[in-house]
Protein backbone atom coordinates (compact mmCIF):
# COMPACT_ATOMS: atom_id res chain seq x y z
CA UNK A 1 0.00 0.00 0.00
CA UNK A 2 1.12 3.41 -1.10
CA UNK A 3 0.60 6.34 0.99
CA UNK A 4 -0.01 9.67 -0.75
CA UNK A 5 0.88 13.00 1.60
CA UNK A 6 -1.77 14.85 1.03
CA UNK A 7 -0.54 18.95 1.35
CA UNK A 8 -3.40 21.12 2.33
CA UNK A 9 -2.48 24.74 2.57
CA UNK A 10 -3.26 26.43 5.86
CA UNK A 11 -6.05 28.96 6.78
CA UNK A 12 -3.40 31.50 6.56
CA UNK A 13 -2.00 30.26 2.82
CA UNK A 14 -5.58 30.29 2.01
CA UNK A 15 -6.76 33.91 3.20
CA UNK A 16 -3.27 34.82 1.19
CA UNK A 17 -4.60 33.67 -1.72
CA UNK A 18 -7.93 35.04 -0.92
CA UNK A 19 -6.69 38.64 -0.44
CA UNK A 20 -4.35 39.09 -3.22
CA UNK A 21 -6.87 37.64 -5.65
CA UNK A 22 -9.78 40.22 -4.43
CA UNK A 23 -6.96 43.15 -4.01
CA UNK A 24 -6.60 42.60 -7.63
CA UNK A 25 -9.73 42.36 -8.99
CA UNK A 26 -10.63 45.76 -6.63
CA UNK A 27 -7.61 47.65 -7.22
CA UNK A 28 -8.54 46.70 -11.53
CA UNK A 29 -12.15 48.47 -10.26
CA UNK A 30 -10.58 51.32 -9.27
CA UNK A 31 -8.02 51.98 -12.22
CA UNK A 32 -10.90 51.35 -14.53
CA UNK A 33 -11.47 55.08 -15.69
CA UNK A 34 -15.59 53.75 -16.49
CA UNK A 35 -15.82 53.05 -12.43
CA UNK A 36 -13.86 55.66 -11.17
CA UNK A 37 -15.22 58.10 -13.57
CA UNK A 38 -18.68 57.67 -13.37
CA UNK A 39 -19.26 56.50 -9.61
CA UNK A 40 -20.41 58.56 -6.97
CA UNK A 41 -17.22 59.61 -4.79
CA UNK A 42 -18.76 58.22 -2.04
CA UNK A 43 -18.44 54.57 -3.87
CA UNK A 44 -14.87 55.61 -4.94
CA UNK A 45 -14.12 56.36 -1.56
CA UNK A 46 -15.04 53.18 0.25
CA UNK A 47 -13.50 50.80 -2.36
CA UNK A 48 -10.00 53.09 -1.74
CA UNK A 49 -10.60 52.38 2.32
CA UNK A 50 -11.29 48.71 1.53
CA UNK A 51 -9.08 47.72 -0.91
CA UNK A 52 -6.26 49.38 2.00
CA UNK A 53 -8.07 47.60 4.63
CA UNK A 54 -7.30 43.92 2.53
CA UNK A 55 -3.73 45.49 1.70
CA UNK A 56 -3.02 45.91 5.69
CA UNK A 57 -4.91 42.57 6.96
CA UNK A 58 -2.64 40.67 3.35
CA UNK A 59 0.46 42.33 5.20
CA UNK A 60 -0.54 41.37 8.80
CA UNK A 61 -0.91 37.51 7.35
CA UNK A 62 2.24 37.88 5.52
CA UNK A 63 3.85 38.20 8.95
CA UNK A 64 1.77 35.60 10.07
CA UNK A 65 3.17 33.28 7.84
CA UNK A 66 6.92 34.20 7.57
CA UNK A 67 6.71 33.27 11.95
CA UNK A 68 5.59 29.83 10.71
CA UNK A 69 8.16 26.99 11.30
């Protein structure tokens, strides 16, 4: 019988992946001259604060992860 490791990536791998694929599909939003040009600045505004909210929690899981053994 052959045993096959299985490699599951942790919760912290995953929410990596997680953030930098929704960073860039918001920060592509905001570059987008169609969204930022015709949106309220109100929407503008609160996809800026969120896409730097994702950028600081991507950076505080980056830690995370470089403290892993």
């Amino acid at each position: 019988m052959i045993l096959r490791q299985v490699t599951n990536p942790s919760p912290l791998a995953r929410l990596q992946a997680k953030l930098e694929a929704d960073i860039e599909k918001l920060a592509a939003r905001l570059a987008s001259p169609g969204f930022a040009g015709k949106a309220p600045p109100a929407v503008v505004k609160k996809a800026e604060d969120e896409l730097s909210e994702m950028r600081n929690k991507l950076e505080s899981v980056l830690d995370g992860l470089s403290k892993l053994p």
